[in-house]
C-alpha atoms as a PDB file:
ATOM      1  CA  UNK A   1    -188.055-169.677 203.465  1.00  0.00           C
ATOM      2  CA  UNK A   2    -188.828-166.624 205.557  1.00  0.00           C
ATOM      3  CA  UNK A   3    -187.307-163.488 204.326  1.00  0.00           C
ATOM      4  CA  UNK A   4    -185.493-163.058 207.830  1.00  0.00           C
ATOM      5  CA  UNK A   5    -183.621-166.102 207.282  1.00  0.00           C
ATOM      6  CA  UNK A   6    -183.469-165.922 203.451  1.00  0.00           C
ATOM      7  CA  UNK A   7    -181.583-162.322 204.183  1.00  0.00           C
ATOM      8  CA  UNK A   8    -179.406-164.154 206.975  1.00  0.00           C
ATOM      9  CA  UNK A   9    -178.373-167.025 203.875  1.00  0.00           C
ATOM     10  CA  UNK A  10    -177.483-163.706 201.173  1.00  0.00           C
ATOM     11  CA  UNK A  11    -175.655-162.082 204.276  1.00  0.00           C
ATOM     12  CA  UNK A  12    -173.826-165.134 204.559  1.00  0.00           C
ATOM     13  CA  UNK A  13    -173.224-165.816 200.911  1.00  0.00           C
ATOM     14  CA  UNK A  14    -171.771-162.496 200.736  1.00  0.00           C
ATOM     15  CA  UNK A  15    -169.229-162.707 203.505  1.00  0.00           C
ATOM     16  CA  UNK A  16    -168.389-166.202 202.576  1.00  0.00           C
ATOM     17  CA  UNK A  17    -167.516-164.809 199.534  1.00  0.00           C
ATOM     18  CA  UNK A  18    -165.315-161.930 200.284  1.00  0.00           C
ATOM     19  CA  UNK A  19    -163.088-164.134 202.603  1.00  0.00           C
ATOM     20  CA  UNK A  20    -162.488-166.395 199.788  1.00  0.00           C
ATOM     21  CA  UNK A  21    -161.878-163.640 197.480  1.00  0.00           C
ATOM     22  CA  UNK A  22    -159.286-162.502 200.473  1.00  0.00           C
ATOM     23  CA  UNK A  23    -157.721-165.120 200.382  1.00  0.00           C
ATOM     24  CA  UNK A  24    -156.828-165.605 196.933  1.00  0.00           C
ATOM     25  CA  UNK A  25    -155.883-161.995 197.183  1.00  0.00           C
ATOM     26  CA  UNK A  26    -153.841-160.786 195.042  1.00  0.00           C
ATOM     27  CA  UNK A  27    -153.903-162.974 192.319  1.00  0.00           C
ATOM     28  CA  UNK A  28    -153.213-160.617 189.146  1.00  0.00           C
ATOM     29  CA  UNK A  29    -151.489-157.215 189.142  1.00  0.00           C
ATOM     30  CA  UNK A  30    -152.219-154.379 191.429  1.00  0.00           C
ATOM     31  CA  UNK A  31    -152.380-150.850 190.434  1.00  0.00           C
ATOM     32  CA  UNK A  32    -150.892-147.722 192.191  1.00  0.00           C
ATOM     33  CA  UNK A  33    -152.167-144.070 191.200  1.00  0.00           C
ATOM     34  CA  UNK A  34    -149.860-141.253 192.086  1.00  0.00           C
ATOM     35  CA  UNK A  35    -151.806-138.422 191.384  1.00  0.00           C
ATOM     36  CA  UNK A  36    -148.893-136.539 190.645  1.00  0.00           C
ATOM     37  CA  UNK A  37    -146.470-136.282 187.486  1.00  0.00           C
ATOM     38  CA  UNK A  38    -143.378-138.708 187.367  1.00  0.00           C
ATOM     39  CA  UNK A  39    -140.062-137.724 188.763  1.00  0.00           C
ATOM     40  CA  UNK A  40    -141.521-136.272 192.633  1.00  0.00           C
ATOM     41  CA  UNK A  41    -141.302-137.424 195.978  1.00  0.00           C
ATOM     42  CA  UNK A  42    -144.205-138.658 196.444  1.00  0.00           C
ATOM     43  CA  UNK A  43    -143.756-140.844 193.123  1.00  0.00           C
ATOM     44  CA  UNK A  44    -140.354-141.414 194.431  1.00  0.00           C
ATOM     45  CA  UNK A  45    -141.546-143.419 197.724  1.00  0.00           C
ATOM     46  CA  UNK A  46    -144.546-145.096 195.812  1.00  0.00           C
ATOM     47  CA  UNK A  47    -141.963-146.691 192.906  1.00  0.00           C
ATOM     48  CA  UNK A  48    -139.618-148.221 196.051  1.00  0.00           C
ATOM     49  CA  UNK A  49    -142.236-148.847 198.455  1.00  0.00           C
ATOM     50  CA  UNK A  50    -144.422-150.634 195.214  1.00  0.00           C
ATOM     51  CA  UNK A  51    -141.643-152.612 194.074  1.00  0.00           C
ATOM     52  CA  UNK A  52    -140.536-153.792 197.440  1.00  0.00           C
ATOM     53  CA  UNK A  53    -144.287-154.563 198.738  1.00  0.00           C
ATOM     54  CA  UNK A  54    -144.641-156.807 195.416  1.00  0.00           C
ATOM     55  CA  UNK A  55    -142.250-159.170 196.345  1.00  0.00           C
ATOM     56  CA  UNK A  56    -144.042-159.572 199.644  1.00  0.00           C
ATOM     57  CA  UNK A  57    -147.223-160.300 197.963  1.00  0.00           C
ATOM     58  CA  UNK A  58    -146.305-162.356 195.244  1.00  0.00           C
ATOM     59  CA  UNK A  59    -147.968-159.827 192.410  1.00  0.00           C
ATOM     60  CA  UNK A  60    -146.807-156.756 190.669  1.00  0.00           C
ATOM     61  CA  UNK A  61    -147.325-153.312 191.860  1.00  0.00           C
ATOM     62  CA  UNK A  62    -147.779-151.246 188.497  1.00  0.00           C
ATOM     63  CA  UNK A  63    -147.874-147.475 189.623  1.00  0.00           C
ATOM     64  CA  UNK A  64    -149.766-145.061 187.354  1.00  0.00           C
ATOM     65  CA  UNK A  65    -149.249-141.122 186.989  1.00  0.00           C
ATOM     66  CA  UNK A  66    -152.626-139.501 187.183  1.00  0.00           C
ATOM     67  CA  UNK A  67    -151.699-135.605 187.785  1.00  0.00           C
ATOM     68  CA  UNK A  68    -153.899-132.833 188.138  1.00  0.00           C
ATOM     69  CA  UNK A  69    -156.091-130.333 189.463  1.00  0.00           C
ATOM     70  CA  UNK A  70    -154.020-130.381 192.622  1.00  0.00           C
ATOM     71  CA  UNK A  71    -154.256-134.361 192.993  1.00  0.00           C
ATOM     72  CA  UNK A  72    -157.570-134.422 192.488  1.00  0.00           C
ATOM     73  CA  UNK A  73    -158.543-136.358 189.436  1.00  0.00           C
ATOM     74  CA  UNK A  74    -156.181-139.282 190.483  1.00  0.00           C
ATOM     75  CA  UNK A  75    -158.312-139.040 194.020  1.00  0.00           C
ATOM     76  CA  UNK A  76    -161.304-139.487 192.043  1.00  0.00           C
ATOM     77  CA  UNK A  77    -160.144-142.007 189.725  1.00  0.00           C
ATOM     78  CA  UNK A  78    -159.434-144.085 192.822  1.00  0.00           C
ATOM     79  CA  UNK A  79    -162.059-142.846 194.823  1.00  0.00           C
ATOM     80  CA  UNK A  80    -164.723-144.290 191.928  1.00  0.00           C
ATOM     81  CA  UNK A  81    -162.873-147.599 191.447  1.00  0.00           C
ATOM     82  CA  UNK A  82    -163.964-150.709 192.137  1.00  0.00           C
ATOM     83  CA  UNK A  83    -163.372-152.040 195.773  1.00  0.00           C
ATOM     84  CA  UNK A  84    -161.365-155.217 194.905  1.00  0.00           C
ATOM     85  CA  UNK A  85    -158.290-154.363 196.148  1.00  0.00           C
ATOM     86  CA  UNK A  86    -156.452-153.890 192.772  1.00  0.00           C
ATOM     87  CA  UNK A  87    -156.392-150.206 192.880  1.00  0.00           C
ATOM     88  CA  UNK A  88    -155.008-147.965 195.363  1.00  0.00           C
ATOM     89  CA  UNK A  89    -154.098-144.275 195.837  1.00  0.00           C
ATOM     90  CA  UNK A  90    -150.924-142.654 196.771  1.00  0.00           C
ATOM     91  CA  UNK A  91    -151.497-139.175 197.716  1.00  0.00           C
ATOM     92  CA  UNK A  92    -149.848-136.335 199.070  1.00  0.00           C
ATOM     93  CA  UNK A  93    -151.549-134.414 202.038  1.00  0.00           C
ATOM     94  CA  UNK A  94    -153.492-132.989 199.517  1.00  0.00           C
ATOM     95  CA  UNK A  95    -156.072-135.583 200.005  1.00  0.00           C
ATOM     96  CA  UNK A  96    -157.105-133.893 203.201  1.00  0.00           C
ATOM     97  CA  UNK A  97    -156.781-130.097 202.508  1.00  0.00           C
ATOM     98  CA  UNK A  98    -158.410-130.200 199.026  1.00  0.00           C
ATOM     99  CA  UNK A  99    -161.500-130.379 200.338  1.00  0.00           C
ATOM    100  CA  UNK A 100    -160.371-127.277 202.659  1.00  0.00           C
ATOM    101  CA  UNK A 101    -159.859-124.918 199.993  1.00  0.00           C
ATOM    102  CA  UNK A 102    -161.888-126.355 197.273  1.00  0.00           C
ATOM    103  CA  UNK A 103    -165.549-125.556 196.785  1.00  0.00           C
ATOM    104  CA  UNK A 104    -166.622-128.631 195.922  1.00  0.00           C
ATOM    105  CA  UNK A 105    -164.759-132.065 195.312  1.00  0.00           C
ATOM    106  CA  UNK A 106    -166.014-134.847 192.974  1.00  0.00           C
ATOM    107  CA  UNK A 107    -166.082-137.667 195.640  1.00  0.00           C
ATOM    108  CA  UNK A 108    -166.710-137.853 199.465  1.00  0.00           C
ATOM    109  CA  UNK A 109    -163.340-138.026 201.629  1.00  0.00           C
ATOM    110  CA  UNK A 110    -165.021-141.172 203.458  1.00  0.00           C
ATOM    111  CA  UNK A 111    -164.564-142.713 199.444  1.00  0.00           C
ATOM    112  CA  UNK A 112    -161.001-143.386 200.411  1.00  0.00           C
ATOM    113  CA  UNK A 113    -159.947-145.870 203.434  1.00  0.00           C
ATOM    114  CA  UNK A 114    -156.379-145.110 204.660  1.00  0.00           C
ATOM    115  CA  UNK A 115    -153.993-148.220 204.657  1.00  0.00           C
ATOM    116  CA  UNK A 116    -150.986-146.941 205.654  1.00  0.00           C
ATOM    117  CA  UNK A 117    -148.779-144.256 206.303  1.00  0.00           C
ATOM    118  CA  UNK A 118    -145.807-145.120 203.738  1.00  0.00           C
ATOM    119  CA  UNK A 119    -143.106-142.175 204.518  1.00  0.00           C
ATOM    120  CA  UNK A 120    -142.310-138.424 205.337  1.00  0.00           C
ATOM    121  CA  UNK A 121    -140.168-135.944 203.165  1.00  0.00           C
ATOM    122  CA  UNK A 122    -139.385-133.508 205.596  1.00  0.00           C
ATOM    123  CA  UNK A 123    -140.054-129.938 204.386  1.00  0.00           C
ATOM    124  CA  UNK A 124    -136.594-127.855 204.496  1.00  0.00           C
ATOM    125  CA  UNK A 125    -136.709-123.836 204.330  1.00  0.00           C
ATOM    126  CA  UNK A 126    -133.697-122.474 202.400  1.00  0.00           C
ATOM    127  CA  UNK A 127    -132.468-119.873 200.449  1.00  0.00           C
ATOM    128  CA  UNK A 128    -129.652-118.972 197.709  1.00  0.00           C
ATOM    129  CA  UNK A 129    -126.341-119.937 199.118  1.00  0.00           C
ATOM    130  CA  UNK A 130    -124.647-116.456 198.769  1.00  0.00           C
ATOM    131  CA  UNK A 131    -128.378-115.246 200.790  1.00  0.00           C
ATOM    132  CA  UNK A 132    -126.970-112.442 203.557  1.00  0.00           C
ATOM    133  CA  UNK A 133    -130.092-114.431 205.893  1.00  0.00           C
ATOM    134  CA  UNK A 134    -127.935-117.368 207.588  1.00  0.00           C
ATOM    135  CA  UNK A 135    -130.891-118.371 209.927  1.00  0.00           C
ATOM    136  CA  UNK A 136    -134.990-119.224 210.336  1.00  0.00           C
ATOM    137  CA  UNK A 137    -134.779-115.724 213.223  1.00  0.00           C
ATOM    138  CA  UNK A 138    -132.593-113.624 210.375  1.00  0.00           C
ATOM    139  CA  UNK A 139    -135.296-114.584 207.616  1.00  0.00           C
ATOM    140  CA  UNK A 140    -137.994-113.477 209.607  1.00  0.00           C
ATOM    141  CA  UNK A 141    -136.720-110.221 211.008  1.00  0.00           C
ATOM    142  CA  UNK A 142    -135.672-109.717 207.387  1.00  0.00           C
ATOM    143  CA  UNK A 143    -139.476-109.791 206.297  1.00  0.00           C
ATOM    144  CA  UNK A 144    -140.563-107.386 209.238  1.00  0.00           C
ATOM    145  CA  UNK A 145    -138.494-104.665 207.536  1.00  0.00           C
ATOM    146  CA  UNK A 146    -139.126-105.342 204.063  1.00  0.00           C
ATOM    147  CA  UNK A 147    -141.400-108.333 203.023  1.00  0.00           C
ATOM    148  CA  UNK A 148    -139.718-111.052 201.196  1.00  0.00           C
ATOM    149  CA  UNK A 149    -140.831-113.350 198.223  1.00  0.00           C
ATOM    150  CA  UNK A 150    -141.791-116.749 198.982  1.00  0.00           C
ATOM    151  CA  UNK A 151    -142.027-119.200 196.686  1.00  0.00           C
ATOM    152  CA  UNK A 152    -144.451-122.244 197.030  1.00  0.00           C
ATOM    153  CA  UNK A 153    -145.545-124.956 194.745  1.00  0.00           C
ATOM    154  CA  UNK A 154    -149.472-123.495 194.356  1.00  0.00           C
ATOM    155  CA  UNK A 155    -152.246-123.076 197.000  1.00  0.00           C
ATOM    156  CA  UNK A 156    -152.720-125.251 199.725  1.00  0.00           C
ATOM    157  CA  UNK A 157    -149.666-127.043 198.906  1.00  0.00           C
ATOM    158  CA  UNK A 158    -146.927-128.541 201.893  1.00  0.00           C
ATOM    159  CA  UNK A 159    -144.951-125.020 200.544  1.00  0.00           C
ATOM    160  CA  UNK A 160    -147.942-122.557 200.832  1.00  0.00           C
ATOM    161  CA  UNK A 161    -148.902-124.004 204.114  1.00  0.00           C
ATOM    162  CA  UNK A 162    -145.173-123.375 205.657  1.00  0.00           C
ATOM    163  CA  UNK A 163    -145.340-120.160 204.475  1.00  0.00           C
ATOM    164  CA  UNK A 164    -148.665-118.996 205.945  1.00  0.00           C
ATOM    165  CA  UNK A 165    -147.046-120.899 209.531  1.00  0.00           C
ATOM    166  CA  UNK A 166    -144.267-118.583 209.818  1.00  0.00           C
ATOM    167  CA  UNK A 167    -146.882-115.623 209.514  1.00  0.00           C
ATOM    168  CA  UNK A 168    -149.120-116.768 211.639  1.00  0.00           C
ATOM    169  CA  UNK A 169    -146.609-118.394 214.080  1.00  0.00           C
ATOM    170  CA  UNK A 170    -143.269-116.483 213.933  1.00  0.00           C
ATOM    171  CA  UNK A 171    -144.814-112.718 212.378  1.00  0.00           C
ATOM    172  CA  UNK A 172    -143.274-113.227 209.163  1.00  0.00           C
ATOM    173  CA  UNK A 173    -144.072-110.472 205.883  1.00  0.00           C
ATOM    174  CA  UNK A 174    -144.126-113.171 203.378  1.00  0.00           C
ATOM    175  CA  UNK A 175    -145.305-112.485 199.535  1.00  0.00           C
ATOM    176  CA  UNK A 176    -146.370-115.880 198.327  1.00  0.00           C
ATOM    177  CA  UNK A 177    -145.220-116.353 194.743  1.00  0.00           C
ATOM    178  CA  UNK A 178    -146.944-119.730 193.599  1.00  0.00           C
ATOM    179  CA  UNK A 179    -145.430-121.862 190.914  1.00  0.00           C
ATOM    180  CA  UNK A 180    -146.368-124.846 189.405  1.00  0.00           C
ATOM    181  CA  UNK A 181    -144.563-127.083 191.120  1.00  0.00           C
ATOM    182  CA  UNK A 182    -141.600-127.446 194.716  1.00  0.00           C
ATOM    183  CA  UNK A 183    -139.170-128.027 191.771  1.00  0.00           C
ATOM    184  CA  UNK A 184    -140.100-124.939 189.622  1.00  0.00           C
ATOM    185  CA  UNK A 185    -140.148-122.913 193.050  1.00  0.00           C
ATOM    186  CA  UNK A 186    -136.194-123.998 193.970  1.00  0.00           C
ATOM    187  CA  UNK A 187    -135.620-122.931 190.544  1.00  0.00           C
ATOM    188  CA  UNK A 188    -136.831-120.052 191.173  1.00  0.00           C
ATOM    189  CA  UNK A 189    -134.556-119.352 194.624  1.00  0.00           C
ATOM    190  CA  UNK A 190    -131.448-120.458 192.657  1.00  0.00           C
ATOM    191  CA  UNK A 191    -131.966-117.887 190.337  1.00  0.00           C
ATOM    192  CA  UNK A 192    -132.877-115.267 193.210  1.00  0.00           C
ATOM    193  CA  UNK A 193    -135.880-114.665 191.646  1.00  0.00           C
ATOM    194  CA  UNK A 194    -137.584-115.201 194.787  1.00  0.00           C
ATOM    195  CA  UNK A 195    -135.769-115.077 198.296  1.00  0.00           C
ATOM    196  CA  UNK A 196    -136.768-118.359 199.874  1.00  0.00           C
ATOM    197  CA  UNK A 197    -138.997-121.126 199.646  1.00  0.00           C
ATOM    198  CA  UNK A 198    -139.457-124.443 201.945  1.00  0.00           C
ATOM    199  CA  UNK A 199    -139.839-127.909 199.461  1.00  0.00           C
ATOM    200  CA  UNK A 200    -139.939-131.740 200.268  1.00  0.00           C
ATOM    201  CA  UNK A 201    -135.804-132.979 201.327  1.00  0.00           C
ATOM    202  CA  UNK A 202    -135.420-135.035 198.359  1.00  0.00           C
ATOM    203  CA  UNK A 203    -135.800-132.152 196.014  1.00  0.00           C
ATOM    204  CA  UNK A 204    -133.685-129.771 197.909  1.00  0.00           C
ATOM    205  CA  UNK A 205    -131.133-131.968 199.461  1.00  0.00           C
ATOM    206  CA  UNK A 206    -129.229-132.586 195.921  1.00  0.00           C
ATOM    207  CA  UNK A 207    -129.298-128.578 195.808  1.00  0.00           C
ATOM    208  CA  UNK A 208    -127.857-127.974 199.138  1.00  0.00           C
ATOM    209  CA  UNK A 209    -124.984-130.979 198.917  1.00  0.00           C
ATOM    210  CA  UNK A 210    -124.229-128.800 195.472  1.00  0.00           C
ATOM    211  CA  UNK A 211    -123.467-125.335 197.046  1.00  0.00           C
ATOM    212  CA  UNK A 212    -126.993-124.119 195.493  1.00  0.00           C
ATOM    213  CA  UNK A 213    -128.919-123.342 198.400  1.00  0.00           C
ATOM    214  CA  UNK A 214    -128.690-122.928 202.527  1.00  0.00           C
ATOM    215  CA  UNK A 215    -130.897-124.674 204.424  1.00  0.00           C
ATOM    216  CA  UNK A 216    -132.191-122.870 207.836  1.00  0.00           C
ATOM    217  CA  UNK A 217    -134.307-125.515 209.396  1.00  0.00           C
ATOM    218  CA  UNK A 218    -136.819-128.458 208.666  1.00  0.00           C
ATOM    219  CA  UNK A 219    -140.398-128.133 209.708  1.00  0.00           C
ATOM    220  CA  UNK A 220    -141.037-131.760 210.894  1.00  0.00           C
ATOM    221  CA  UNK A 221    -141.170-132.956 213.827  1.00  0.00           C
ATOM    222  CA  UNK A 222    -137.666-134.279 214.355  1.00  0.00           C
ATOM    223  CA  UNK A 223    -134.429-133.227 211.971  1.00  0.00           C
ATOM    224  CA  UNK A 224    -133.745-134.905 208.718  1.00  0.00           C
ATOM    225  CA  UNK A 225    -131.944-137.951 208.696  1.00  0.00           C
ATOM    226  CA  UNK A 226    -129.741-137.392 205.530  1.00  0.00           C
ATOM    227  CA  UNK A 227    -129.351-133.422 207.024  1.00  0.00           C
ATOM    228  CA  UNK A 228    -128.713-134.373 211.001  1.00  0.00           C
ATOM    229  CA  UNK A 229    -127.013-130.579 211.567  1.00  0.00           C
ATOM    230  CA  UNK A 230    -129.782-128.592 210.241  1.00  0.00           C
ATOM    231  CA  UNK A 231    -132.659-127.776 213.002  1.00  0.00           C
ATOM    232  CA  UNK A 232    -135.947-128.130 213.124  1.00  0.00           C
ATOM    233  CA  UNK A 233    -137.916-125.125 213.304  1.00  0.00           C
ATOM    234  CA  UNK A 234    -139.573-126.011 217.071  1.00  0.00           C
ATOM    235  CA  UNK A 235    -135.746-126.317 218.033  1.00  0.00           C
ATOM    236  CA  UNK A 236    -135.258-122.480 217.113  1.00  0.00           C
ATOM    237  CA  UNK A 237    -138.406-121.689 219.243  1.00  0.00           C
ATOM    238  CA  UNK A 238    -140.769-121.428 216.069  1.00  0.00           C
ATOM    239  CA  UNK A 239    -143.983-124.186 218.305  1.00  0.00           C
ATOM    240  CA  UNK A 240    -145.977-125.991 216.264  1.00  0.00           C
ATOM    241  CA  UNK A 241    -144.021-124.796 212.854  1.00  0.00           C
ATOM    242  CA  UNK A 242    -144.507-128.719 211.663  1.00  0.00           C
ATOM    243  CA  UNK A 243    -145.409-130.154 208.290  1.00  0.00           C
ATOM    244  CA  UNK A 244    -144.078-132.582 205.946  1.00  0.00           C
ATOM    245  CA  UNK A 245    -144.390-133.385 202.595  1.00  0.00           C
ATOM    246  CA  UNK A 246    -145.826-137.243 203.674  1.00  0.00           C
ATOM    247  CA  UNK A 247    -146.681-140.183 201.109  1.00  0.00           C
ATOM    248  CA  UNK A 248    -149.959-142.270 202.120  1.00  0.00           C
ATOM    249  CA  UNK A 249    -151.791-145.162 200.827  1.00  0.00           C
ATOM    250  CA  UNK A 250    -155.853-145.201 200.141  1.00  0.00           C
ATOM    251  CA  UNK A 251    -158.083-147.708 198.785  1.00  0.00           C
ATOM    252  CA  UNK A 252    -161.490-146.916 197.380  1.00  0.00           C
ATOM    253  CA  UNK A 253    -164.283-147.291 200.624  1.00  0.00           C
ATOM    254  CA  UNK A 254    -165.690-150.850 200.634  1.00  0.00           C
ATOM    255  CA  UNK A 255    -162.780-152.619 199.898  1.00  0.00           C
ATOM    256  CA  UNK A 256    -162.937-155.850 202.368  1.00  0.00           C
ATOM    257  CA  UNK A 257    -160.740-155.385 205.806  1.00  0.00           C
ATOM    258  CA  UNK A 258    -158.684-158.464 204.708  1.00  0.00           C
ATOM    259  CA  UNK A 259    -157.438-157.464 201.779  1.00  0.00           C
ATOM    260  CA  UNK A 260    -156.517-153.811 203.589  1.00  0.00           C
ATOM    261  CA  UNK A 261    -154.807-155.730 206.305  1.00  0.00           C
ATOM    262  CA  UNK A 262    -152.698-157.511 204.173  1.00  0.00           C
ATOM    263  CA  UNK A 263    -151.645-154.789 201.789  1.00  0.00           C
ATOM    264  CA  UNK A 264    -150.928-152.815 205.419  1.00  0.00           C
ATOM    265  CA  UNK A 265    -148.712-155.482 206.609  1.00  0.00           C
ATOM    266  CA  UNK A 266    -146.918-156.020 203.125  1.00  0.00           C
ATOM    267  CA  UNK A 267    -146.024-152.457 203.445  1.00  0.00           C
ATOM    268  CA  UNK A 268    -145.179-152.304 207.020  1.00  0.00           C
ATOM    269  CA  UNK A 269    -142.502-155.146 206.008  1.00  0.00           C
ATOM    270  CA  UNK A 270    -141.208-153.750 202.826  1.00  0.00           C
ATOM    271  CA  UNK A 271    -140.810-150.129 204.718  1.00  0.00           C
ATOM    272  CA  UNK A 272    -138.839-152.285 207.833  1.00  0.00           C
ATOM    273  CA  UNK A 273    -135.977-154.374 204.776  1.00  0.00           C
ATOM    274  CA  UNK A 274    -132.539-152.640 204.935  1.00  0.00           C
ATOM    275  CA  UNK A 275    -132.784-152.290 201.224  1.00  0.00           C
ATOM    276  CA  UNK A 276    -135.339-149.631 200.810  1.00  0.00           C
ATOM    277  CA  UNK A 277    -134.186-147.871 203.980  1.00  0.00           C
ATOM    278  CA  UNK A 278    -130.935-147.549 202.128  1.00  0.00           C
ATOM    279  CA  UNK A 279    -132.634-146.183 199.164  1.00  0.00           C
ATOM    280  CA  UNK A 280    -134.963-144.066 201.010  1.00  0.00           C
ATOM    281  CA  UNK A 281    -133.018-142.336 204.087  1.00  0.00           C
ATOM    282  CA  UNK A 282    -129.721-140.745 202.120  1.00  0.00           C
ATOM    283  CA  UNK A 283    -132.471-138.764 200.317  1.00  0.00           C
ATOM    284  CA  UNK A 284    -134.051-137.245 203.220  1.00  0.00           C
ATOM    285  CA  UNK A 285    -136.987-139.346 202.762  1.00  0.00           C
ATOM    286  CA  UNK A 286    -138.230-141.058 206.218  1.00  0.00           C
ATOM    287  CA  UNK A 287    -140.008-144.057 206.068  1.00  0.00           C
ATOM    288  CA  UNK A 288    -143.150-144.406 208.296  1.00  0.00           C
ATOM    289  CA  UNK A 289    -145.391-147.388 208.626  1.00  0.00           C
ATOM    290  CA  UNK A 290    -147.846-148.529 211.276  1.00  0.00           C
ATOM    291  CA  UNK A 291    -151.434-150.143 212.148  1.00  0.00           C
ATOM    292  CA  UNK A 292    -154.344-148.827 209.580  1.00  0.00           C
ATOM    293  CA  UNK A 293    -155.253-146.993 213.186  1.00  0.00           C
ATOM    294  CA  UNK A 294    -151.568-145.567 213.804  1.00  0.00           C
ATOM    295  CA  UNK A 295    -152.682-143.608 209.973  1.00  0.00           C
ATOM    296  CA  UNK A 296    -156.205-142.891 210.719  1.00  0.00           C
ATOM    297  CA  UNK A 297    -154.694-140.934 214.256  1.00  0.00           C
ATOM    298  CA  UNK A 298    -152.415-139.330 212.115  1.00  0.00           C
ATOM    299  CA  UNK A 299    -155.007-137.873 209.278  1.00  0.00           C
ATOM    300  CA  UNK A 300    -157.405-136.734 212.205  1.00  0.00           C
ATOM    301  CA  UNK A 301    -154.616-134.890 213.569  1.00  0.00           C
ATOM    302  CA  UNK A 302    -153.045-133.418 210.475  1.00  0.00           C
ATOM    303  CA  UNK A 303    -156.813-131.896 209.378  1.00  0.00           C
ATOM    304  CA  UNK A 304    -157.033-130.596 212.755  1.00  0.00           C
ATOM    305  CA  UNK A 305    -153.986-128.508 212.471  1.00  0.00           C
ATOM    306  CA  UNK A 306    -153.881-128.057 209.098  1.00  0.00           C
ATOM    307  CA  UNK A 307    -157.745-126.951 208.866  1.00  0.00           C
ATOM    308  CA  UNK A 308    -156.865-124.121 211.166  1.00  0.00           C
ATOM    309  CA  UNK A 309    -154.169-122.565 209.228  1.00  0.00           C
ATOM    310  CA  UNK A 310    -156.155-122.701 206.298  1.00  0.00           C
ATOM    311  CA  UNK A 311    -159.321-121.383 207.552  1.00  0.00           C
ATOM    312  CA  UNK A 312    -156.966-118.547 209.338  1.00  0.00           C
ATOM    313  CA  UNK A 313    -154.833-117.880 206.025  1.00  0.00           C
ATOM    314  CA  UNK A 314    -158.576-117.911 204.117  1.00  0.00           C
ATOM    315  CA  UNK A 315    -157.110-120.284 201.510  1.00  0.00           C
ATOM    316  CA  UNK A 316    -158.641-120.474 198.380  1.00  0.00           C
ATOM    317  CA  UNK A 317    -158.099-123.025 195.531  1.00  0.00           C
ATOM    318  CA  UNK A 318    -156.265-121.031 192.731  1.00  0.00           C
END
């Protein structure tokens, strides 16, 4: 046999091979990695949208906590694993600005292949509920005359990058006070040991239903569902003042198109049932969906924005 044709026969062998092993797909447990600690949004969505995508595909989704270094060993655990569809990544929008503040990252951002876009927690500004500042043009002519204390949840975090959009956007004197976490930061508002903060809608929505905290507008790109009288901040005239706090799903590069396509349409179903709406929505959590493309489009447009506050802010991993 010629080695032409001998290649053409392994070629073949190979594809052969990973249709069949498509098609059988899943056929034992799949793993999710949150690279985040239990209890956040982002492991919020990827419990509901994991349990209600296993039903879809017949196998259990077991999701795994894999926190750290600012979602980066989780990334890299993922990023290194073996591309049989049994292990995918749930990130934060971390997984694009890491590499933006970070001197060096242990695996290649073309290691992960985006599946899908599973929801949005829109990011919601607010301060303590007995705050004099009643609105998003109060706070910032507040922090022209004396600069304010902003809380976020670290650097390059959904928090940090708000904060750095209203100076570079609206003028704002913001001093960013970074905490470990969105939680620790609301904390911190509640007990006025910091004037404001912005956090995902699921952690401050509880807060703000309690008589804890004022919201003065969301920063996505249309309002909240569970918090339909509270603006956005492009409604107040803020442009471009738009981030969210959004929940993704990777797989480790080389994983076969079938298998992606599936998991993709599992989720796209799962995020469209009435039940997990009606878990997800009265929490301020928004699902999402769409083609493997519709996600892609969205990632090349988030690191184009996103990369230029960044570069302009001069963020620098902590």
């Amino acid at each position: 046999m010629k080695t032409p044709l001998r290649a053409l026969v392994t070629a073949a062998a190979i594809l052969a091979a990973t249709f069949a092993h498509a098609d059988t797909w899943p056929s034992r447990p799949i793993h999710m990695v949150v690279p985040f600690g239990p209890g956040g949004a982002n492991d919020l969505v990827a419990r509901y949208v994991a349990d209600a995508a296993s039903r879809e595909l017949g196998q259990p989704i077991l999701v795994e906590n894999k926190p750290g270094a600012g979602s980066v060993i989780g990334a890299e655990y993922v990023a290194k694993a073996a591309p049989d569809g049994y292990t995918f990544l749930a990130p934060a929008a971390g997984v694009i600005t890491n590499a933006m503040i970070k001197k060096s990252m242990p695996y290649k951002e073309e290691d992960l292949v985006p599946v899908a876009l599973l929801a949005v927690s829109p990011s919601v500004i607010v301060v303590p509920q007995d705050s004099p500042i009643h609105s998003l043009k109060e706070l910032v002519a507040a922090s022209k005359k004396k600069p304010m204390a902003f809380a976020t949840a670290g650097t390059g975090s959904t928090p940090h990058f708000v904060a750095e959009m209203l100076k570079i956007k609206a003028g704002a004197r913001l001093d960013i006070v970074p905490y470990k976490s969105g939680s620790e930061g609301v904390v911190a508002v509640i007990g006025k040991q910091v004037d404001a903060t912005s956090e995902a809608s699921p952690v401050v929505l509880p807060q703000i239903k309690g008589g804890k905290l004022r919201p003065l507008a969301s920063t996505w790109n249309r309002r909240v569902a569970a918090l339909q009288d509270i603006p956005t901040a492009e409604e107040l005239g803020y442009k471009d003042l738009v981030i969210g706090h959004w929940a993704g799903l990777f797989a480790p590069k080389g994983t076969p198109d079938a298998i992606l396509d599936k998991m993709n349409a599992a989720v796209n179903k799962a995020l469209k049932s009435s039940e997990l709406r009606a878990r997800l929505i009265p929490q301020g959590i928004d699902p999402q969906g769409g083609s493997r493309e519709d996600f892609r489009r969205f990632l090349a447009q988030e690191k184009t924005r996103l990369g230029a506050v960044a570069k302009a802010a001069n963020m620098q991993a902590d």
